[in-house]
N, C-alpha and C. Protein backbone atom coordinates (compact mmCIF):
# COMPACT_ATOMS: atom_id res chain seq x y z
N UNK A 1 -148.44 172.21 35.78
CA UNK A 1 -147.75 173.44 36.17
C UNK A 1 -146.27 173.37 35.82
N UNK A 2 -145.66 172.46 35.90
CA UNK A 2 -144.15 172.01 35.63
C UNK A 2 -143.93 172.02 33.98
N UNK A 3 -144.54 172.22 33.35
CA UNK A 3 -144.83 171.95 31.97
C UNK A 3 -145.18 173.50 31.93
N UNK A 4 -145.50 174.02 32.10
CA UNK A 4 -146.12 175.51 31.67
C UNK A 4 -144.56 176.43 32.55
N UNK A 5 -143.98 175.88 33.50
CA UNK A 5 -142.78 177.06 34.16
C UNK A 5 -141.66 176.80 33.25
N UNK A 6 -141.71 175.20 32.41
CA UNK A 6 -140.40 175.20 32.21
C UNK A 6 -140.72 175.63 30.89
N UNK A 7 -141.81 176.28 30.29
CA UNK A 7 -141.85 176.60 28.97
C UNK A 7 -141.69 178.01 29.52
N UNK A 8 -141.80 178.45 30.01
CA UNK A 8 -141.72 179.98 30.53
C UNK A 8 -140.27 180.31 30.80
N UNK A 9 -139.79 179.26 31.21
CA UNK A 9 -138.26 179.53 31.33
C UNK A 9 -137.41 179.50 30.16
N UNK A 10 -137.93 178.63 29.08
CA UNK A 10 -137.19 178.54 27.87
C UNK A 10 -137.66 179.67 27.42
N UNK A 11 -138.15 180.53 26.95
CA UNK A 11 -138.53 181.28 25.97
C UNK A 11 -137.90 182.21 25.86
N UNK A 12 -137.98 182.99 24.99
CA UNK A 12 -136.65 183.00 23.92
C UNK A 12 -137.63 184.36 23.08
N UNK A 13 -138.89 184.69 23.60
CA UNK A 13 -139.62 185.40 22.53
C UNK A 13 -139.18 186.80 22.33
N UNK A 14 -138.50 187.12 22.92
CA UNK A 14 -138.05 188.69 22.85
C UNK A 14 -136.19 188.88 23.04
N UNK A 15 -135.71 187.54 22.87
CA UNK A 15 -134.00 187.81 23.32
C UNK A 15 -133.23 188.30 22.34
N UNK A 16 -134.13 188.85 21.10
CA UNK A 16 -133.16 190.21 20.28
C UNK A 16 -133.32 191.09 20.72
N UNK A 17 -134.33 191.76 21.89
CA UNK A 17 -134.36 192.84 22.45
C UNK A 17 -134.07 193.17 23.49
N UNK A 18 -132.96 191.93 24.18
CA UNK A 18 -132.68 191.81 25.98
C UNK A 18 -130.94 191.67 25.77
N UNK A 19 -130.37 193.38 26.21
CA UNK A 19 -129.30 193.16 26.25
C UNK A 19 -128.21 192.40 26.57
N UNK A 20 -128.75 191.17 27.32
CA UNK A 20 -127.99 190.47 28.38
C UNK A 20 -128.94 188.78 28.14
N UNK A 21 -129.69 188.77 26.73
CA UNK A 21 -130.20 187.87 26.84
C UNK A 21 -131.19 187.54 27.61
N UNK A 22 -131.82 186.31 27.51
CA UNK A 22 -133.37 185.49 28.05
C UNK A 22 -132.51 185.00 29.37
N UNK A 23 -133.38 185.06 30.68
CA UNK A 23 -133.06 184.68 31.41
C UNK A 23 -134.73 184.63 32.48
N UNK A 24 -135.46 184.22 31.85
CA UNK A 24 -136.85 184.43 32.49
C UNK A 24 -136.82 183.29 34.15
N UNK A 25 -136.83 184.45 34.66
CA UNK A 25 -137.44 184.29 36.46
C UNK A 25 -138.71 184.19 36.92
N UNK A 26 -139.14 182.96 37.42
CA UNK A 26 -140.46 182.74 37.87
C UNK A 26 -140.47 181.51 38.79
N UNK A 27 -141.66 181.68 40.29
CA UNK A 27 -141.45 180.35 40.74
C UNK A 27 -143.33 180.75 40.83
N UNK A 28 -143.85 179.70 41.06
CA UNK A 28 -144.87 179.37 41.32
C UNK A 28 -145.10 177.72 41.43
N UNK A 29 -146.10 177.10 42.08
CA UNK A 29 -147.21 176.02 42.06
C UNK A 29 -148.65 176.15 42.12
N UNK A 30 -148.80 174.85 41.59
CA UNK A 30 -150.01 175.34 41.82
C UNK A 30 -150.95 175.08 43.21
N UNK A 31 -150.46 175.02 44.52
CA UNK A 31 -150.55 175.03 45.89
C UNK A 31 -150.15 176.71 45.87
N UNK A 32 -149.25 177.71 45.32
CA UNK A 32 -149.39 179.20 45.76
C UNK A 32 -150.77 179.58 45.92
N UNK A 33 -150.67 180.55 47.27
CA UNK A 33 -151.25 180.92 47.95
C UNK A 33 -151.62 182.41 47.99
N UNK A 34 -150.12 182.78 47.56
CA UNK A 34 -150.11 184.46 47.76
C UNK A 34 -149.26 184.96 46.58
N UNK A 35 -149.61 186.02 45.36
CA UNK A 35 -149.32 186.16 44.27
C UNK A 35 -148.23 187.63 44.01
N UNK A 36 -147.07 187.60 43.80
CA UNK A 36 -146.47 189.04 43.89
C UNK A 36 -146.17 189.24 42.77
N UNK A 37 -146.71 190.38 41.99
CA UNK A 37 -145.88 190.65 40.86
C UNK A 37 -145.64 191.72 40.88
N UNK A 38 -144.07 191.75 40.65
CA UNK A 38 -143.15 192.71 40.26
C UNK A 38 -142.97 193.11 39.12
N UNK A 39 -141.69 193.97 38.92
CA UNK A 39 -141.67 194.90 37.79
C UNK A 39 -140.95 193.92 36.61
N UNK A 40 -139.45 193.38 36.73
CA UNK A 40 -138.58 192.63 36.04
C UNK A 40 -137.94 192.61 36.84
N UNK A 41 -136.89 190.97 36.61
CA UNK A 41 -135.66 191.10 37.73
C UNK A 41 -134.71 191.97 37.05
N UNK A 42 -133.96 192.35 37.79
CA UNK A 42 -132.89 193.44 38.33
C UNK A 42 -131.33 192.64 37.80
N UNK A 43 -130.73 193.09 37.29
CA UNK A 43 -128.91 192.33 36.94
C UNK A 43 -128.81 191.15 37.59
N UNK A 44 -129.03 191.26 39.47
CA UNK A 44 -128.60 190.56 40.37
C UNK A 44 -129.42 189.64 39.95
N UNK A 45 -131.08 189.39 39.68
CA UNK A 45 -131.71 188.53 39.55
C UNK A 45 -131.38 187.96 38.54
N UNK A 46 -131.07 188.46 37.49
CA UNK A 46 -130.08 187.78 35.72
C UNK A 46 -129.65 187.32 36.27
N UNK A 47 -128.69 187.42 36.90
CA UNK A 47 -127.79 186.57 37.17
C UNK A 47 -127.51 185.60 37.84
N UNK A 48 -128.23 185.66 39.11
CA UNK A 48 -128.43 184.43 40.04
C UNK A 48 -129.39 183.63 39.61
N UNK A 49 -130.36 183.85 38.62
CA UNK A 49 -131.96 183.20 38.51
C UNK A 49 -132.52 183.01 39.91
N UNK A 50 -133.08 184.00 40.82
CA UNK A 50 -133.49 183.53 41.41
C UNK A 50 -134.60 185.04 42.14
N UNK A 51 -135.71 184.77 41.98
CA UNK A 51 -136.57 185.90 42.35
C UNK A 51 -136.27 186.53 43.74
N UNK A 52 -136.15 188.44 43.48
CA UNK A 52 -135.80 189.18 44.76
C UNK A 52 -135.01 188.91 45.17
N UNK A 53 -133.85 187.89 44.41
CA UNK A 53 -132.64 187.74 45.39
C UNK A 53 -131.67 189.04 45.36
N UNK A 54 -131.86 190.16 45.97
CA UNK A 54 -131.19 191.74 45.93
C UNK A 54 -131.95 192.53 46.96
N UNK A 55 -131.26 193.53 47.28
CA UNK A 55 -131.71 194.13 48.51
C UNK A 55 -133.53 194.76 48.18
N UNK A 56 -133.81 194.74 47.04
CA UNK A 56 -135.98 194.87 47.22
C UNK A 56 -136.20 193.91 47.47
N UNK A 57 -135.67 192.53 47.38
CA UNK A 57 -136.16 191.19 47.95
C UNK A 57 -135.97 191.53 49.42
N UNK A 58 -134.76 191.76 50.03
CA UNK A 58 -135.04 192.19 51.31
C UNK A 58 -136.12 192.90 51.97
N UNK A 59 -136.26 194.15 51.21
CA UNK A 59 -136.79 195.13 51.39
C UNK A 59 -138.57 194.41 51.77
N UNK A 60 -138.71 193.96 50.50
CA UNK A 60 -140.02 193.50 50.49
C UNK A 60 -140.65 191.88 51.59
N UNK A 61 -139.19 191.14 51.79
CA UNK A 61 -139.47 190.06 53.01
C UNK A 61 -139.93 190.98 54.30
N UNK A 62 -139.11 192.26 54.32
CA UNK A 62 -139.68 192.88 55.88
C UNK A 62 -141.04 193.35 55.51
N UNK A 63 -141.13 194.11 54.89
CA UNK A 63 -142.30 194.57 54.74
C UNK A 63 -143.46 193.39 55.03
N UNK A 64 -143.33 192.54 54.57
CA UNK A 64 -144.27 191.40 54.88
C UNK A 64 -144.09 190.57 55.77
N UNK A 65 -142.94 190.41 56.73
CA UNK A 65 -142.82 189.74 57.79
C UNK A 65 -142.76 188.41 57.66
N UNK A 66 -141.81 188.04 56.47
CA UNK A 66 -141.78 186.46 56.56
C UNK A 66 -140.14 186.32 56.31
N UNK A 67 -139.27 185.38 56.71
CA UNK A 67 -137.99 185.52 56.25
C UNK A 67 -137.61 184.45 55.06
N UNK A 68 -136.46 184.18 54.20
CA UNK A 68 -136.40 183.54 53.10
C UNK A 68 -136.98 182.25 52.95
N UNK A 69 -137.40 181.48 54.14
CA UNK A 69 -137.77 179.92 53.92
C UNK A 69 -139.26 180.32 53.40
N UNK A 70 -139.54 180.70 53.84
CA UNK A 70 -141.19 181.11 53.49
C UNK A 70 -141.35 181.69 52.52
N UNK A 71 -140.57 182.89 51.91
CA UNK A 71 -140.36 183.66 50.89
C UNK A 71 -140.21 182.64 49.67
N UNK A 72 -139.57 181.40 49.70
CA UNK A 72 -138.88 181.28 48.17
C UNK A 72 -139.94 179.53 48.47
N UNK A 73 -140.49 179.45 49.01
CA UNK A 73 -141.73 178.40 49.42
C UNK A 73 -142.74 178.51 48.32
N UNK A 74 -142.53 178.08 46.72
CA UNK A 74 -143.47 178.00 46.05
C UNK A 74 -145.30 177.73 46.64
N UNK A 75 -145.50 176.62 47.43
CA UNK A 75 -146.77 176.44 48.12
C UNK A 75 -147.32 177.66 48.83
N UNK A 76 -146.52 178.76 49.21
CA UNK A 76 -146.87 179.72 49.59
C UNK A 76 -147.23 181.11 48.35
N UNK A 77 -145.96 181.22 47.91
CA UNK A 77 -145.55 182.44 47.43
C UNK A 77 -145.66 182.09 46.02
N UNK A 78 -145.90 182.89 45.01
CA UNK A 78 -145.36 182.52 43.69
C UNK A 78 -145.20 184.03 43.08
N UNK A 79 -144.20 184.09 42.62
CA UNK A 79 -142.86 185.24 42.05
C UNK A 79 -142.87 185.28 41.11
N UNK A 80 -144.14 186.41 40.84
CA UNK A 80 -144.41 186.43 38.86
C UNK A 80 -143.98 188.23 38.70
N UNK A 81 -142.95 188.07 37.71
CA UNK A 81 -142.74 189.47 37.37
C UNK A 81 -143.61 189.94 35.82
N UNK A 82 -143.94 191.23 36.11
CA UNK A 82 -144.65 191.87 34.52
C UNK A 82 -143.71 191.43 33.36
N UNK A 83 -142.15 191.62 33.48
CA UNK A 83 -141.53 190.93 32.17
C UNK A 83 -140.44 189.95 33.37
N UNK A 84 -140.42 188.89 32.00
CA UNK A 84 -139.78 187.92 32.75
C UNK A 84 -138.64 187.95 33.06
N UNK A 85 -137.57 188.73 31.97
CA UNK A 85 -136.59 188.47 31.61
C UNK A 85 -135.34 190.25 32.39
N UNK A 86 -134.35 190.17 32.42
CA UNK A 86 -133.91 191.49 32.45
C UNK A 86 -133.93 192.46 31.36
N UNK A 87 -134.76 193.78 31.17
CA UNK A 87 -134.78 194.60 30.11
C UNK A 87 -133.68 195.05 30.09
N UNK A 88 -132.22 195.77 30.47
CA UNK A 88 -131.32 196.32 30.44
C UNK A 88 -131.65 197.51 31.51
N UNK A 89 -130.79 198.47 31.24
CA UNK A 89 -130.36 199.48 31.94
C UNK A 89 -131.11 200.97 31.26
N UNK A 90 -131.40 202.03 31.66
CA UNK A 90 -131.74 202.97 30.54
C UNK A 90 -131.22 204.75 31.44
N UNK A 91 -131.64 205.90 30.92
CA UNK A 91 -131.35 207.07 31.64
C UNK A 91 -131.20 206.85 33.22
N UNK A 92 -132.38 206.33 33.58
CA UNK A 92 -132.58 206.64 34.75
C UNK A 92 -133.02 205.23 35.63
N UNK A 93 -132.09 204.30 35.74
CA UNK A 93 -132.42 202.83 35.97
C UNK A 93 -132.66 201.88 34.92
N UNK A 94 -133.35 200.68 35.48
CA UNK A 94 -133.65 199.46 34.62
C UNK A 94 -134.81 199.64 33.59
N UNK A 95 -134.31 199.66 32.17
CA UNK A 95 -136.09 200.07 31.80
C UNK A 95 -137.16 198.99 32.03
N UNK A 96 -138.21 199.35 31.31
CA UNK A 96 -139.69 199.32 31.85
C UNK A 96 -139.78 197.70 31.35
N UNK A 97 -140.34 197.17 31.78
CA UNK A 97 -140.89 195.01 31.56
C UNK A 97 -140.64 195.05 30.41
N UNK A 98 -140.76 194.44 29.45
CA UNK A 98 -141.10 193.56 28.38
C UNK A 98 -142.87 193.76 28.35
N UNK A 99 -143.51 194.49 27.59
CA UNK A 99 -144.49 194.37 27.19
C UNK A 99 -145.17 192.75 26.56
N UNK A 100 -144.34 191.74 26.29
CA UNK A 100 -145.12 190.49 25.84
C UNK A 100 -145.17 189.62 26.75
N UNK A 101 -144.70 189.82 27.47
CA UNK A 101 -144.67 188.69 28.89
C UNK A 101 -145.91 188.58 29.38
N UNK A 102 -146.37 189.52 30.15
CA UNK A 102 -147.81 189.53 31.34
C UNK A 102 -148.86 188.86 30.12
N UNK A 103 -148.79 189.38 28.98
CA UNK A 103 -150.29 188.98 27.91
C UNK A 103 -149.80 187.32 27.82
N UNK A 104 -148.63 187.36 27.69
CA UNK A 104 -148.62 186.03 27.16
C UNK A 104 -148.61 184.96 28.21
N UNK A 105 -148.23 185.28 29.31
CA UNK A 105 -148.08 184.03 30.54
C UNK A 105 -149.00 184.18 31.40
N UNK A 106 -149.33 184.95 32.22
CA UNK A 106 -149.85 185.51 33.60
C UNK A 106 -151.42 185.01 33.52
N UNK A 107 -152.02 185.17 32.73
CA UNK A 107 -153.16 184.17 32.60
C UNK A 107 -152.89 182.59 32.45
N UNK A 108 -152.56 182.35 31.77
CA UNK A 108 -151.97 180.43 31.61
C UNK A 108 -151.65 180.29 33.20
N UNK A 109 -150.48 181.03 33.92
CA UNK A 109 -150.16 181.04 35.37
C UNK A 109 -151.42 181.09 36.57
N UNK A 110 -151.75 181.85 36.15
CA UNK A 110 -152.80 181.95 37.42
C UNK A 110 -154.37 180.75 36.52
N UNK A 111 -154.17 180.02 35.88
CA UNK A 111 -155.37 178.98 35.99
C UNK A 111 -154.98 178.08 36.38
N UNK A 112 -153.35 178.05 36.73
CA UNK A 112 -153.05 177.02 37.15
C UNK A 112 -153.02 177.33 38.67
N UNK A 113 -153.33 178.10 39.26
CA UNK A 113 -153.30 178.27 40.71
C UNK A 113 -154.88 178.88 41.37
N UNK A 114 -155.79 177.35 41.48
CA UNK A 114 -156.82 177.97 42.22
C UNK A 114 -156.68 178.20 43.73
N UNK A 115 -155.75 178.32 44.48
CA UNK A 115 -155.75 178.74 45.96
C UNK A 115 -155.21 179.92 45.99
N UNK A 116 -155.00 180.98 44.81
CA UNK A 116 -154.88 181.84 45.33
C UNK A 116 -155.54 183.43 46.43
N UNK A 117 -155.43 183.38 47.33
CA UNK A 117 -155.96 184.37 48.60
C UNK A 117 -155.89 185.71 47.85
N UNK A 118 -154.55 186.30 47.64
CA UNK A 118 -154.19 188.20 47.40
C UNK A 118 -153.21 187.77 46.60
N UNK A 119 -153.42 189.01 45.58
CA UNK A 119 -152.54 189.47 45.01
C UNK A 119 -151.69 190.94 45.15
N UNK A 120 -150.06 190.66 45.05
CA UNK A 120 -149.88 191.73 45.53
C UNK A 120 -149.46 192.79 44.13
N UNK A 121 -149.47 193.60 43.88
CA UNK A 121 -149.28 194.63 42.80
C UNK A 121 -148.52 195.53 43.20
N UNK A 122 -146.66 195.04 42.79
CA UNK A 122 -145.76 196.01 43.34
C UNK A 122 -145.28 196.85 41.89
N UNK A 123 -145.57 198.23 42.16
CA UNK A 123 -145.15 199.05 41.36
C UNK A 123 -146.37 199.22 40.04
N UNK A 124 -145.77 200.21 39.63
CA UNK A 124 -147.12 201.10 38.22
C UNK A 124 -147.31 200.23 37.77
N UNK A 125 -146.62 199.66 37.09
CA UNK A 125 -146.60 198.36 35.35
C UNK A 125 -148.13 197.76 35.99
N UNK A 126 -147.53 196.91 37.30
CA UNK A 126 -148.39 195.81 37.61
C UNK A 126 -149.73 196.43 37.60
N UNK A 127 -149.69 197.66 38.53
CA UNK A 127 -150.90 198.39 39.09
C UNK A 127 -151.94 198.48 37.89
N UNK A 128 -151.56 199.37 37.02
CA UNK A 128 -151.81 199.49 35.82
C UNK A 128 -152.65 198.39 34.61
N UNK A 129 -151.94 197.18 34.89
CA UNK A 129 -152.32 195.89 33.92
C UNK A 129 -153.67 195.57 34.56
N UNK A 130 -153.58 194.95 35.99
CA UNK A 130 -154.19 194.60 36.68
C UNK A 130 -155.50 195.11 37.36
N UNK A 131 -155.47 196.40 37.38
CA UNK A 131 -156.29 197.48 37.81
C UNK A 131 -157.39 198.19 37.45
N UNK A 132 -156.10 198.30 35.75
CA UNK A 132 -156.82 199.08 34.81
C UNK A 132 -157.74 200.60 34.77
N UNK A 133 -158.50 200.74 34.86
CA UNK A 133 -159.45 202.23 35.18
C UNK A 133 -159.56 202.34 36.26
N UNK A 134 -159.45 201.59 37.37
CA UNK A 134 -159.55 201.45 38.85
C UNK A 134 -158.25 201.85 39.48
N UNK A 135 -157.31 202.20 38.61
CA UNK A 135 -155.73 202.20 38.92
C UNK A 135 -156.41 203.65 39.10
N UNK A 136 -155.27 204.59 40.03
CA UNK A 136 -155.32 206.25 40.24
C UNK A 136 -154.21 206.44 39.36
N UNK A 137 -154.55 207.85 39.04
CA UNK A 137 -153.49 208.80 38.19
C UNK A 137 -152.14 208.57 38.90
N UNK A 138 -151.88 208.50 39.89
CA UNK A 138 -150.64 207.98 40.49
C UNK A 138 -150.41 206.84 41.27
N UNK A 139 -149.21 206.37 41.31
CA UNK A 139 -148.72 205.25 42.23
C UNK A 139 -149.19 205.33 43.80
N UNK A 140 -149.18 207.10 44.24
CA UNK A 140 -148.88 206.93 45.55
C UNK A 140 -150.31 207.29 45.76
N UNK A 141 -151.96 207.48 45.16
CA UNK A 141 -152.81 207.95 45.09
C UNK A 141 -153.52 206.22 45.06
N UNK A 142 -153.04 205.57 44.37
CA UNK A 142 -153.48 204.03 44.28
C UNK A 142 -152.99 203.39 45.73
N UNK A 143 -152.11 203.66 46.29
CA UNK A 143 -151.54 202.68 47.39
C UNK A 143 -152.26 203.50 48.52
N UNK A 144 -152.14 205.07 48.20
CA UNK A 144 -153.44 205.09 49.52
C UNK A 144 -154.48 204.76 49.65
N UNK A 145 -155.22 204.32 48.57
CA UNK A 145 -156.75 203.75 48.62
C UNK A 145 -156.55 201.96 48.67
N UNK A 146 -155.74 201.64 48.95
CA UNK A 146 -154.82 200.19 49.23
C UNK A 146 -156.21 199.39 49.43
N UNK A 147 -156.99 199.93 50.41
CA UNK A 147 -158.36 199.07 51.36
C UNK A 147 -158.99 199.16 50.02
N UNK A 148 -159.34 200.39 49.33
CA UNK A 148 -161.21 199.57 47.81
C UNK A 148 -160.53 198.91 46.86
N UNK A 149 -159.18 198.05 46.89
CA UNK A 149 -158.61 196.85 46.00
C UNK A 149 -158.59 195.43 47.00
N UNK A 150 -159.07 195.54 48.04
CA UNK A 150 -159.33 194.15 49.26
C UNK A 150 -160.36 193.55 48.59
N UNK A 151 -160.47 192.45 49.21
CA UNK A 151 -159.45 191.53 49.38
C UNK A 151 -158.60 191.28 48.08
N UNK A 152 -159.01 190.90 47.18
CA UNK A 152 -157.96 190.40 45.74
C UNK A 152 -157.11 191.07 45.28
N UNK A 153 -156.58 192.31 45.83
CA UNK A 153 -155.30 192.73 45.13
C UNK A 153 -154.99 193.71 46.41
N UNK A 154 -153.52 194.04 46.31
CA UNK A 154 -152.93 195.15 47.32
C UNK A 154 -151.63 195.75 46.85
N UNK A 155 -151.87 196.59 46.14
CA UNK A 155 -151.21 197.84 45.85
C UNK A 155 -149.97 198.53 46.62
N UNK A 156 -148.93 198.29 46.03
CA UNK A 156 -147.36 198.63 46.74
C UNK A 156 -146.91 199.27 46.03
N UNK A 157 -146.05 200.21 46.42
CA UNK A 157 -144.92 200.58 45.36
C UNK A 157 -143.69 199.24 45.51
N UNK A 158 -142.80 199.99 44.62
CA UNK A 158 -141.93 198.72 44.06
C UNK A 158 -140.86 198.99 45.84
N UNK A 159 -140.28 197.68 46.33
CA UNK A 159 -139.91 198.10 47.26
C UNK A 159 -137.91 198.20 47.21
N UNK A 160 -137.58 198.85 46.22
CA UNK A 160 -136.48 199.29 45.64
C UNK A 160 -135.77 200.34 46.55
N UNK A 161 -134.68 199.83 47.06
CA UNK A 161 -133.76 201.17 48.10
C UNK A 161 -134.59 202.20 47.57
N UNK A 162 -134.31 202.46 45.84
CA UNK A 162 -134.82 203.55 45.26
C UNK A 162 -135.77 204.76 45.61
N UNK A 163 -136.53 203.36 46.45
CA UNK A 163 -138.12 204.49 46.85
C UNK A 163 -138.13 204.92 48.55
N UNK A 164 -136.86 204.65 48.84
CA UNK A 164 -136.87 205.20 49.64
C UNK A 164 -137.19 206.27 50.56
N UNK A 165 -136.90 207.66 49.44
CA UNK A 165 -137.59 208.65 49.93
C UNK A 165 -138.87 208.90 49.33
N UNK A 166 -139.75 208.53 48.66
CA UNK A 166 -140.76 208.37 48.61
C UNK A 166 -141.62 207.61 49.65
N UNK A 167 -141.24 206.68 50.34
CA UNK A 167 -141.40 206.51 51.94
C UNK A 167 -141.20 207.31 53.21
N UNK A 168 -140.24 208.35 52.97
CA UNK A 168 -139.88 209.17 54.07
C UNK A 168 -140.94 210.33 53.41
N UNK A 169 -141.28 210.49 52.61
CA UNK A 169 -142.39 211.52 52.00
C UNK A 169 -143.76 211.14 52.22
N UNK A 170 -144.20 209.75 52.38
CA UNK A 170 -145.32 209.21 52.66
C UNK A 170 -145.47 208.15 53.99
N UNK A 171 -145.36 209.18 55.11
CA UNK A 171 -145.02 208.28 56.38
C UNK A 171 -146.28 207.20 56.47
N UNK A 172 -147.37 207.60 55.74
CA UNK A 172 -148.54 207.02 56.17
C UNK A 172 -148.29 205.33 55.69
N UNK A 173 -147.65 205.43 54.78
CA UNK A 173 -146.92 203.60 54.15
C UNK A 173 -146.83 202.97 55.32
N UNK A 174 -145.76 203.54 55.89
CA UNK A 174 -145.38 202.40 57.39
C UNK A 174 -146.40 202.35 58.19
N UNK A 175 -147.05 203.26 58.65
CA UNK A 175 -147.92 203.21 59.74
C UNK A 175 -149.51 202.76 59.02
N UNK A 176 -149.98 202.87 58.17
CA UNK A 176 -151.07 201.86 57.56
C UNK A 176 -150.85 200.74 57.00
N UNK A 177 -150.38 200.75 55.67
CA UNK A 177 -150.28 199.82 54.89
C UNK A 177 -149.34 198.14 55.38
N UNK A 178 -148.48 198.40 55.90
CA UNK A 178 -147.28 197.72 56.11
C UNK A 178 -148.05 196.90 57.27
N UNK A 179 -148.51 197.30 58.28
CA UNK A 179 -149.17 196.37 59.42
C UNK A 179 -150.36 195.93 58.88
N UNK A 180 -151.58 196.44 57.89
CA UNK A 180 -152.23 195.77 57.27
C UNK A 180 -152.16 194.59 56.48
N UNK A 181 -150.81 194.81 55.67
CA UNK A 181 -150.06 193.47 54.53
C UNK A 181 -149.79 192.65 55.23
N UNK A 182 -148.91 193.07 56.42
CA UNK A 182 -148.51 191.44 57.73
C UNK A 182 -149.53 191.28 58.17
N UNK A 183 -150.87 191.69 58.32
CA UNK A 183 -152.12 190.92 58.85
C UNK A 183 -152.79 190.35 57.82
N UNK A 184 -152.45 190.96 56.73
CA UNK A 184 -153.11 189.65 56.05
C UNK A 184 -152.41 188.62 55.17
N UNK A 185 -151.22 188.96 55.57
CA UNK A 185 -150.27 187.49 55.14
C UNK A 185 -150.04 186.65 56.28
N UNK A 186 -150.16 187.05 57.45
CA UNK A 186 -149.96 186.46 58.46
C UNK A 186 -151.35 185.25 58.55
N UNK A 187 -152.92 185.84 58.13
CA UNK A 187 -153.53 185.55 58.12
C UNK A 187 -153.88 184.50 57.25
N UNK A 188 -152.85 184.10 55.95
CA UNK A 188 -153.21 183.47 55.11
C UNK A 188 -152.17 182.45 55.05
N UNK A 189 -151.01 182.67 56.43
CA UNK A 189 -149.88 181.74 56.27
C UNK A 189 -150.63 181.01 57.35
């Protein structure tokens, strides 16, 4: 596994197309337990190297009810984003992953982790890869049917200030989904 992250960290396969350069973010072992993949890190994550370290890392520790020791606990958690690296900035936010990342790593990653319990699928990209025809025409049409992706996957939006009001538009998030995810992370910690 140490041999497969630190080749993941060097790579270099797309840094003519990463405004800000290769900076690929990932923690895993192969003791992870519980699988999150996100969209790409965010500037803050460029820059610190260090997964969710920015207020959706917050966002997403509450939502799941664990605080940073547990969060950044490879044996637990492992912090695989759809692209590894920061895509830049575009109209309307950060654009979209790196299309060569998920094909090229995310399988090699997960054979190296047979204990994994759930996977979590934050945001379209992931939903989408992972899902496939089983994904709904929308984000918020997939996360309400959250329960026919149990046990092996669970469907989030990305948990970005951003979506904020898309939470105040879908009260049913907090009051289903959110106490379901802490029961079954609670259940698997």
């Amino acid at each position: 596994m140490n041999n497969l992250l630190c080749e993941i960290r060097n790579c270099k396969n797309c840094i003519a197309e990463l405004p800000f350069g290769a900076n690929p973010v990932v923690q895993a072992s192969a003791q992870s337990k519980i699988v999150i993949i996100g969209q790409a890190p965010g500037i803050a994550v460029h820059q610190s190297g260090i997964p969710w370290d920015d207020k959706s890392g917050d966002n997403l520790r509450n939502w799941l009810g664990v605080d940073k020791e547990i969060f950044y606990n490879d044996n637990i958690f492992a912090l695989i984003p759809m692209g590894f690296c920061y895509p830049g900035t575009g109209k309307s936010g950060d654009l979209p992953p790196m299309k060569i990342c998920a094909p090229l790593w995310h399988q090699k990653l997960f054979q190296m982790m047979p204990n994994i319990k759930l996977t979590l699928l934050l945001g379209l990209y992931a939903q989408r890869y992972y899902l496939g025809n089983k994904a709904q025409k929308s984000l918020t049409k997939t996360v309400q049917l959250f329960r026919a992706y149990s046990p092996e996957f669970l469907p989030l939006p990305h948990p970005s200030p951003r979506n904020n009001i898309w939470q105040s538009k879908n009260p049913w998030f907090k009051e289903e989904v959110i106490p379901f995810l802490k029961s079954r992370i609670s259940a698997i910690l």
